[in-house]
C-alpha atoms as a PDB file:
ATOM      1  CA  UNK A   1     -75.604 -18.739 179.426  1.00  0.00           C
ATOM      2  CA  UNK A   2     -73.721 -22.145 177.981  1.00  0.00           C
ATOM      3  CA  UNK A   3     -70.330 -23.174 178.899  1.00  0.00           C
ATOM      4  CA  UNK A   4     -67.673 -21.408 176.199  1.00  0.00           C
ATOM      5  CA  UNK A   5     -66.026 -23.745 174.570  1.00  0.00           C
ATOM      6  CA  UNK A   6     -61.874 -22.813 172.973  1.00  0.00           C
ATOM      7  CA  UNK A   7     -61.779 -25.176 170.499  1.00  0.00           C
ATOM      8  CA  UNK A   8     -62.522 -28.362 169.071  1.00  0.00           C
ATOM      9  CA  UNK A   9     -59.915 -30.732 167.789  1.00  0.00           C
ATOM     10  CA  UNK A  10     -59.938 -33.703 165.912  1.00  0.00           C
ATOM     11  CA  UNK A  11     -57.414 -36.786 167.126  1.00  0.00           C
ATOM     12  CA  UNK A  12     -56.540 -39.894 165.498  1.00  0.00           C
ATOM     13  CA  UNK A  13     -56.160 -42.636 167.882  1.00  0.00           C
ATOM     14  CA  UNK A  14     -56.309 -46.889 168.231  1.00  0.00           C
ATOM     15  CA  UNK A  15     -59.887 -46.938 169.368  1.00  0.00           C
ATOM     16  CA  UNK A  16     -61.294 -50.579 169.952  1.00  0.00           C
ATOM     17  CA  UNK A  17     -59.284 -53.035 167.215  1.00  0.00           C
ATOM     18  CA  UNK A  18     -58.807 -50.264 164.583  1.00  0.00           C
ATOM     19  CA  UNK A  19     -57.986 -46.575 164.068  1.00  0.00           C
ATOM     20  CA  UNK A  20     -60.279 -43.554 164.372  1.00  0.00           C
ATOM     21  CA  UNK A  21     -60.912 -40.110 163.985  1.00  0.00           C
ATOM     22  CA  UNK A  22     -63.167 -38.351 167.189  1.00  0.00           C
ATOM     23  CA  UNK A  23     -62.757 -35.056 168.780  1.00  0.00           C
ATOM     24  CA  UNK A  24     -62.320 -33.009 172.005  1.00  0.00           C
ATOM     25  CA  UNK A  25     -63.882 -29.925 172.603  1.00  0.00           C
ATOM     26  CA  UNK A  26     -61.847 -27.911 175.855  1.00  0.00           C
ATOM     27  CA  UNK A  27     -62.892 -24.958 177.566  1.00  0.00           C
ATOM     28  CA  UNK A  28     -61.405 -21.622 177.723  1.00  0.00           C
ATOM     29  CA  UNK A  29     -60.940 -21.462 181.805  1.00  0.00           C
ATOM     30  CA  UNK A  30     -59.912 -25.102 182.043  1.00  0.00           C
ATOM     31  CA  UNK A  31     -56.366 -26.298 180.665  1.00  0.00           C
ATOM     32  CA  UNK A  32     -56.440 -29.552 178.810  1.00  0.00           C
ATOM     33  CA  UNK A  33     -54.140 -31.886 180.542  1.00  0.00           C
ATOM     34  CA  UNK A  34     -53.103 -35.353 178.944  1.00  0.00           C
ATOM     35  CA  UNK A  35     -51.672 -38.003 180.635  1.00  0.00           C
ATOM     36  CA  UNK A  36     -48.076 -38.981 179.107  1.00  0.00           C
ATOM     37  CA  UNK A  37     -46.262 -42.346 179.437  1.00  0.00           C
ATOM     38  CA  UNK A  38     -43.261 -42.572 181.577  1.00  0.00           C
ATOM     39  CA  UNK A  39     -41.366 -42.982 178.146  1.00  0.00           C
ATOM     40  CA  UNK A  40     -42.307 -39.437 177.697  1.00  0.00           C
ATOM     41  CA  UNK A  41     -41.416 -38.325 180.740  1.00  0.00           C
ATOM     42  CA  UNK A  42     -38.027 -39.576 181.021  1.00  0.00           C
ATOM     43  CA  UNK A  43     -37.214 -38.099 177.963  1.00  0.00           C
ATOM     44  CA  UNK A  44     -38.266 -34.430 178.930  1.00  0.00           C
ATOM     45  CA  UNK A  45     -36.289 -34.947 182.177  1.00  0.00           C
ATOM     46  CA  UNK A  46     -33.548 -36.143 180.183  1.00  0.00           C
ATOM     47  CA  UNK A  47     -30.966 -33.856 178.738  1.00  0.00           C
ATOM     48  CA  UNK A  48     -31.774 -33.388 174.977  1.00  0.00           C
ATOM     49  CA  UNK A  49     -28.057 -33.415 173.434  1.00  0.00           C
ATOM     50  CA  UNK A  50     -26.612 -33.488 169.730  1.00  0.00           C
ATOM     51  CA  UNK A  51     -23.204 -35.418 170.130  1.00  0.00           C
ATOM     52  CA  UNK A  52     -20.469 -34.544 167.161  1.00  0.00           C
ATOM     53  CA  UNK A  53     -18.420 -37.442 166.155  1.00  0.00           C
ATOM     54  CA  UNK A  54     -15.087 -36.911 167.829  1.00  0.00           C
ATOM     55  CA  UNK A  55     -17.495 -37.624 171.152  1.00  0.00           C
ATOM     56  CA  UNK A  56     -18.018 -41.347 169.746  1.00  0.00           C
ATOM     57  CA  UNK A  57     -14.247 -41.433 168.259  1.00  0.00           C
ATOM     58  CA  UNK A  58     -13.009 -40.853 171.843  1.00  0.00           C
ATOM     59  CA  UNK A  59     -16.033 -43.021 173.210  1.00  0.00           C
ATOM     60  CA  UNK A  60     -14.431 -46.161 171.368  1.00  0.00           C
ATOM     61  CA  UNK A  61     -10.940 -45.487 172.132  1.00  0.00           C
ATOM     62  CA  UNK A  62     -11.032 -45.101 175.712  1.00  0.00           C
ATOM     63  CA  UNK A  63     -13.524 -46.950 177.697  1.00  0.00           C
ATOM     64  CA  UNK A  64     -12.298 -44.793 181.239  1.00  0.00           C
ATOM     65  CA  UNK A  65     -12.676 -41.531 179.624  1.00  0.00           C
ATOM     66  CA  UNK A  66     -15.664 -38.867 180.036  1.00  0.00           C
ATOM     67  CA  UNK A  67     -16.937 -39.434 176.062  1.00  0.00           C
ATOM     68  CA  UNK A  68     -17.154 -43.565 177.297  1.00  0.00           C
ATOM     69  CA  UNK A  69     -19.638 -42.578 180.111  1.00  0.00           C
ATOM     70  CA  UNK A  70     -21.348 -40.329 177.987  1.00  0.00           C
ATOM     71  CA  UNK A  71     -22.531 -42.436 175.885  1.00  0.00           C
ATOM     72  CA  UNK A  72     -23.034 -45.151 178.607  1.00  0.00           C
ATOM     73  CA  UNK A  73     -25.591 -42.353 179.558  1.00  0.00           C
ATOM     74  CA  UNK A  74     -27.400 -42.188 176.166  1.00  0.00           C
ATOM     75  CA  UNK A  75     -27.406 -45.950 176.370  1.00  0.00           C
ATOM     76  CA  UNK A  76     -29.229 -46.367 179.277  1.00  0.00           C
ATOM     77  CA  UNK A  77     -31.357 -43.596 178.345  1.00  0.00           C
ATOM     78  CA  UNK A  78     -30.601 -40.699 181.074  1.00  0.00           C
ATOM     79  CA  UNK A  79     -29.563 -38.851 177.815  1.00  0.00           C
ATOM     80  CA  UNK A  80     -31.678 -38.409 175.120  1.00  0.00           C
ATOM     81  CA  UNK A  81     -29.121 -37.935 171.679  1.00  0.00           C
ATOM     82  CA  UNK A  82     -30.541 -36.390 167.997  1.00  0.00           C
ATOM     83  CA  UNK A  83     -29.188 -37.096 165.309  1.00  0.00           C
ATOM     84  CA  UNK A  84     -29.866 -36.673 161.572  1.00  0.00           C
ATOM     85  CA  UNK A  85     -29.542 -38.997 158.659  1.00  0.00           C
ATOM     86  CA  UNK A  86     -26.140 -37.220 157.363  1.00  0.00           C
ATOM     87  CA  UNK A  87     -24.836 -37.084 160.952  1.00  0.00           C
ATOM     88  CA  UNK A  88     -25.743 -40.629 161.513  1.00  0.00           C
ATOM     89  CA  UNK A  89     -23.512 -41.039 158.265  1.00  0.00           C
ATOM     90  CA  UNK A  90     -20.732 -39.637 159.339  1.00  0.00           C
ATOM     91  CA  UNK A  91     -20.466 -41.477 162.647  1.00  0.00           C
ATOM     92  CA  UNK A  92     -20.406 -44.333 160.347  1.00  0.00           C
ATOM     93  CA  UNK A  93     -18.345 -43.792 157.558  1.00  0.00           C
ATOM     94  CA  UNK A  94     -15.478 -41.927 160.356  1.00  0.00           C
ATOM     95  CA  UNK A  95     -16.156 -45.043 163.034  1.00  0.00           C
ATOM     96  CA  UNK A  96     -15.306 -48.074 160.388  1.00  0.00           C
ATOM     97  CA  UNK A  97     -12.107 -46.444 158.923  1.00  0.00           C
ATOM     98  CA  UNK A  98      -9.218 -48.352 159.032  1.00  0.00           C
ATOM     99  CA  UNK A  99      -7.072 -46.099 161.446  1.00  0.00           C
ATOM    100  CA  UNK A 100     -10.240 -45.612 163.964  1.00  0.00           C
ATOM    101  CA  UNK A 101     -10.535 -49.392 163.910  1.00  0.00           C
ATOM    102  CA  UNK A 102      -6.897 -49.845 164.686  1.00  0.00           C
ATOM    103  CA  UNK A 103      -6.702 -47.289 167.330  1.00  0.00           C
ATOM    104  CA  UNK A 104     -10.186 -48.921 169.125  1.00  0.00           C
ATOM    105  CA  UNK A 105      -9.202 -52.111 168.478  1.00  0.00           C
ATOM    106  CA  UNK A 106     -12.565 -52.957 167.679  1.00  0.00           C
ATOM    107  CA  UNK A 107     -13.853 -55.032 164.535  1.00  0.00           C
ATOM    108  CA  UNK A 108     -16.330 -53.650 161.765  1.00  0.00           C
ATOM    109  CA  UNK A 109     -18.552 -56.134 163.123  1.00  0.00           C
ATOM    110  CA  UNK A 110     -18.251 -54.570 166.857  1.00  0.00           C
ATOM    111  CA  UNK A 111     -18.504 -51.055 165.395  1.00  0.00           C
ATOM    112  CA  UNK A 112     -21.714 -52.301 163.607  1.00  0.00           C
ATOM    113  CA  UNK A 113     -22.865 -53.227 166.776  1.00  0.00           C
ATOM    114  CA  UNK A 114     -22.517 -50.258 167.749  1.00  0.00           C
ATOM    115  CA  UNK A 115     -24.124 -48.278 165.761  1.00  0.00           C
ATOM    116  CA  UNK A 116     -26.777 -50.571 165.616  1.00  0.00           C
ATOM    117  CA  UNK A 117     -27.617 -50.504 169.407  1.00  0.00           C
ATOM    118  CA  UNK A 118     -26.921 -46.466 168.722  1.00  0.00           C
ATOM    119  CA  UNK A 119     -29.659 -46.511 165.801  1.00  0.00           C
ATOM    120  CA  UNK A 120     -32.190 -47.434 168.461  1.00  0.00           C
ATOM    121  CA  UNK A 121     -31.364 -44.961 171.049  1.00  0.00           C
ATOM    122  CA  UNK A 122     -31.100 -41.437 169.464  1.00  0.00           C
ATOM    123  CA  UNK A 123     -34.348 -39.129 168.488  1.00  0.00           C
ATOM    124  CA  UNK A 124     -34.226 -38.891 164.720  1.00  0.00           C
ATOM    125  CA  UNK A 125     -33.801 -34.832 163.318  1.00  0.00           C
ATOM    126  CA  UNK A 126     -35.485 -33.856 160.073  1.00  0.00           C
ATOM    127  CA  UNK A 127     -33.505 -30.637 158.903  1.00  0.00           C
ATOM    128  CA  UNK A 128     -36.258 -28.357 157.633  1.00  0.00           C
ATOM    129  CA  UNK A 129     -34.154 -25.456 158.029  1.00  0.00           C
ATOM    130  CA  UNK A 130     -30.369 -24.966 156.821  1.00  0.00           C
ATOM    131  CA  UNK A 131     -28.239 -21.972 158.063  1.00  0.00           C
ATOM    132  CA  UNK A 132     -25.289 -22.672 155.787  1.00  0.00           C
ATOM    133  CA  UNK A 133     -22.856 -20.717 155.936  1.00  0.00           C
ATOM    134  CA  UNK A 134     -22.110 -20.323 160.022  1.00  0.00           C
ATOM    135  CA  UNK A 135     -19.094 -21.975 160.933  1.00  0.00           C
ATOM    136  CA  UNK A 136     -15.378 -22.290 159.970  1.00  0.00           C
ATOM    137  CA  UNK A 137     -15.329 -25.612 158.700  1.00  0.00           C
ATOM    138  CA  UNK A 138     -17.928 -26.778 155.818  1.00  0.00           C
ATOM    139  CA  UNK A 139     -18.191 -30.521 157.329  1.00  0.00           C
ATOM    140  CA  UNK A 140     -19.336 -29.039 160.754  1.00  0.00           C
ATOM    141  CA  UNK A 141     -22.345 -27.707 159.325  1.00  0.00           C
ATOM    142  CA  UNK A 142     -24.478 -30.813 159.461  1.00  0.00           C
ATOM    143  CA  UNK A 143     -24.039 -30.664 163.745  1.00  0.00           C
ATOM    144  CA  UNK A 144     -25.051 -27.155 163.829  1.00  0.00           C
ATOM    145  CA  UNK A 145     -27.916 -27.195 161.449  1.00  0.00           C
ATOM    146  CA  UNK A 146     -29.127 -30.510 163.211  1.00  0.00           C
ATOM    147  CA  UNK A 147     -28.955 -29.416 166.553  1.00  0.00           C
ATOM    148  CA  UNK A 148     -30.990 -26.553 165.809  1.00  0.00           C
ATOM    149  CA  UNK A 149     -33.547 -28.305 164.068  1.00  0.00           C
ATOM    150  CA  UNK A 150     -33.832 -30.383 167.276  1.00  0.00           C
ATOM    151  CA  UNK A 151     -33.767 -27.691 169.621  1.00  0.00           C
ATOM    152  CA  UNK A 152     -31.367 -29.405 171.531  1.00  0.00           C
ATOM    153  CA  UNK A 153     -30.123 -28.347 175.339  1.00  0.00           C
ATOM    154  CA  UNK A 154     -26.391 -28.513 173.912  1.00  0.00           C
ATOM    155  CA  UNK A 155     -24.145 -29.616 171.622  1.00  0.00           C
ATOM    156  CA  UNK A 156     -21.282 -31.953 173.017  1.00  0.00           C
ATOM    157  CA  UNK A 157     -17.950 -31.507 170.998  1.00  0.00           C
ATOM    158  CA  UNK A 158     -14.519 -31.176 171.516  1.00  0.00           C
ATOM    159  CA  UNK A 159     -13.891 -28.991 168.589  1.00  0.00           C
ATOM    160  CA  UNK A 160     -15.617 -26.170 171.278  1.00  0.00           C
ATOM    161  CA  UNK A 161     -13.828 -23.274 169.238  1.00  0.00           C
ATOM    162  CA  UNK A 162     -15.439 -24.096 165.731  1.00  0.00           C
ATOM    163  CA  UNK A 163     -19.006 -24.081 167.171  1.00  0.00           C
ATOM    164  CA  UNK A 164     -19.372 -19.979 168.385  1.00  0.00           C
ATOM    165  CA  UNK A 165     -22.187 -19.519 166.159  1.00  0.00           C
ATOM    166  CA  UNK A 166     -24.415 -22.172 168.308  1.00  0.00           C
ATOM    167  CA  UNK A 167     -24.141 -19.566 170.781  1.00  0.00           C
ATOM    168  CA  UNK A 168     -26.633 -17.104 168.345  1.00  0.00           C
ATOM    169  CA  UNK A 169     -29.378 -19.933 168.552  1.00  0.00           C
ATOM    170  CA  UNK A 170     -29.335 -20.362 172.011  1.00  0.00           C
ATOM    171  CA  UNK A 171     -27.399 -23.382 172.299  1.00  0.00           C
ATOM    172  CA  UNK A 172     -24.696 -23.709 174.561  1.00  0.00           C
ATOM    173  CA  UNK A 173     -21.360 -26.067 173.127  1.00  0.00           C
ATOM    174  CA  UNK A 174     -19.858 -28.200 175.843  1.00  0.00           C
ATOM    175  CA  UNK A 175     -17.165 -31.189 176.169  1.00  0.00           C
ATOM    176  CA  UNK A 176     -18.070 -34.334 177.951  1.00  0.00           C
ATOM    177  CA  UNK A 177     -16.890 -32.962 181.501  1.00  0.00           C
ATOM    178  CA  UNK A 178     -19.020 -29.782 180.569  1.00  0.00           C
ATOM    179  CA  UNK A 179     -22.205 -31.800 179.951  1.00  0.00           C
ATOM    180  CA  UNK A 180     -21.904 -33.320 183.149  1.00  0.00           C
ATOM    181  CA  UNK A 181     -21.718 -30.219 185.599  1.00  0.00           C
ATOM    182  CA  UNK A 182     -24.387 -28.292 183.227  1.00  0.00           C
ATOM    183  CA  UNK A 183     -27.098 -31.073 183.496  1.00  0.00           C
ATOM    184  CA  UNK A 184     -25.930 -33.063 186.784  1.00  0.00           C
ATOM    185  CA  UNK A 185     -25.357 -36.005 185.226  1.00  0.00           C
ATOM    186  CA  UNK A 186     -24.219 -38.624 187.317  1.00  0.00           C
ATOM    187  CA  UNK A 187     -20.576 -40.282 186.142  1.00  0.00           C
ATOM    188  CA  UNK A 188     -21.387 -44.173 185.316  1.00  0.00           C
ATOM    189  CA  UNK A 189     -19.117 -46.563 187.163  1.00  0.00           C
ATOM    190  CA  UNK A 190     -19.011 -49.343 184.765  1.00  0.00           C
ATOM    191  CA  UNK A 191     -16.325 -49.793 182.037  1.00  0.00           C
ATOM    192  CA  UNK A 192     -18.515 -52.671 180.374  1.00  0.00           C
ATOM    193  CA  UNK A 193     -19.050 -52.119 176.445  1.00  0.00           C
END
């Protein structure tokens, strides 16, 4: 009797010097393993975090503080950080107001910079699902309902009170100092920007 075969899939890949369509066919008592890229990798290793905005108001205010190395972890990539398009908005709109810039004492251009260098770093979030209403405050919405979409490992806040609700999708709500114990992070020992 032949081999039985599971299934048959069709895969669009760079084959040669253009795209094309060709198939694999995998059998029932053999798992199909593909090779990933280290890229990959690190990022499954990697804790898989939504960060709320007072996490990057604190970040640019104090460069000695657990919010600074935080994000000096998402920078060098030992933290992978969603975001979604209104988040990504906010962190914005809050980062270049006047007050924020006077308390950082950071320029719109450095706070561009920022975000810029930011931009590159975080996993985009499409929100195909809204929960609206689950939390106390309207504006907090956008973290929760992105964070789910992403299936993130944890949501990183210091407003830990307004975020309860998290805790009925499975996602735990931790500050800075939290994040660190929950996924052994190690503390970076640079101050540099």
């Amino acid at each position: 009797m032949g081999e039985l075969w599971g299934w048959v899939s069709w895969i669009y890949g760079f084959w040669g010097n253009k795209w094309e369509a060709f198939s694999i066919s995998v059998p029932f008592d053999k798992p199909l393993l593909l090779k990933e890229n280290h890229l990959t990798d690190d990022m499954k290793n990697s804790p898989k975090l939504l960060i709320d905005t007072n996490i990057l108001v604190a970040a640019t205010r104090n460069r000695l503080g657990p919010s600074f190395a935080l994000m000096q972890l998402v920078r060098s990539e030992k933290v992978t950080m969603c975001c979604s398009p209104a988040l990504f908005l906010e962190y914005e709109e809050v980062l270049n107001r006047a007050d924020q810039l006077a308390a950082s004492g950071l320029l719109v251009s450095d706070m561009d910079a920022i975000l810029n260098e930011l931009a590159g770093k975080l996993v985009p979030v499409k929100t195909h699902y809204q929960w609206k209403p689950q939390l106390r405050d309207p504006a907090d919405e956008m973290v929760l309902e992105a964070a789910v979409n992403a299936q993130v490992q944890a949501i990183v806040t210091y407003n830990l009170r307004d975020f309860g609700p998290a805790k009925l999708f499975g996602i735990p709500v931790l500050n800075p100092e939290q994040s660190f114990r929950q996924f052994n992070l190690a503390v970076p020992r640079s101050s540099q920007p």
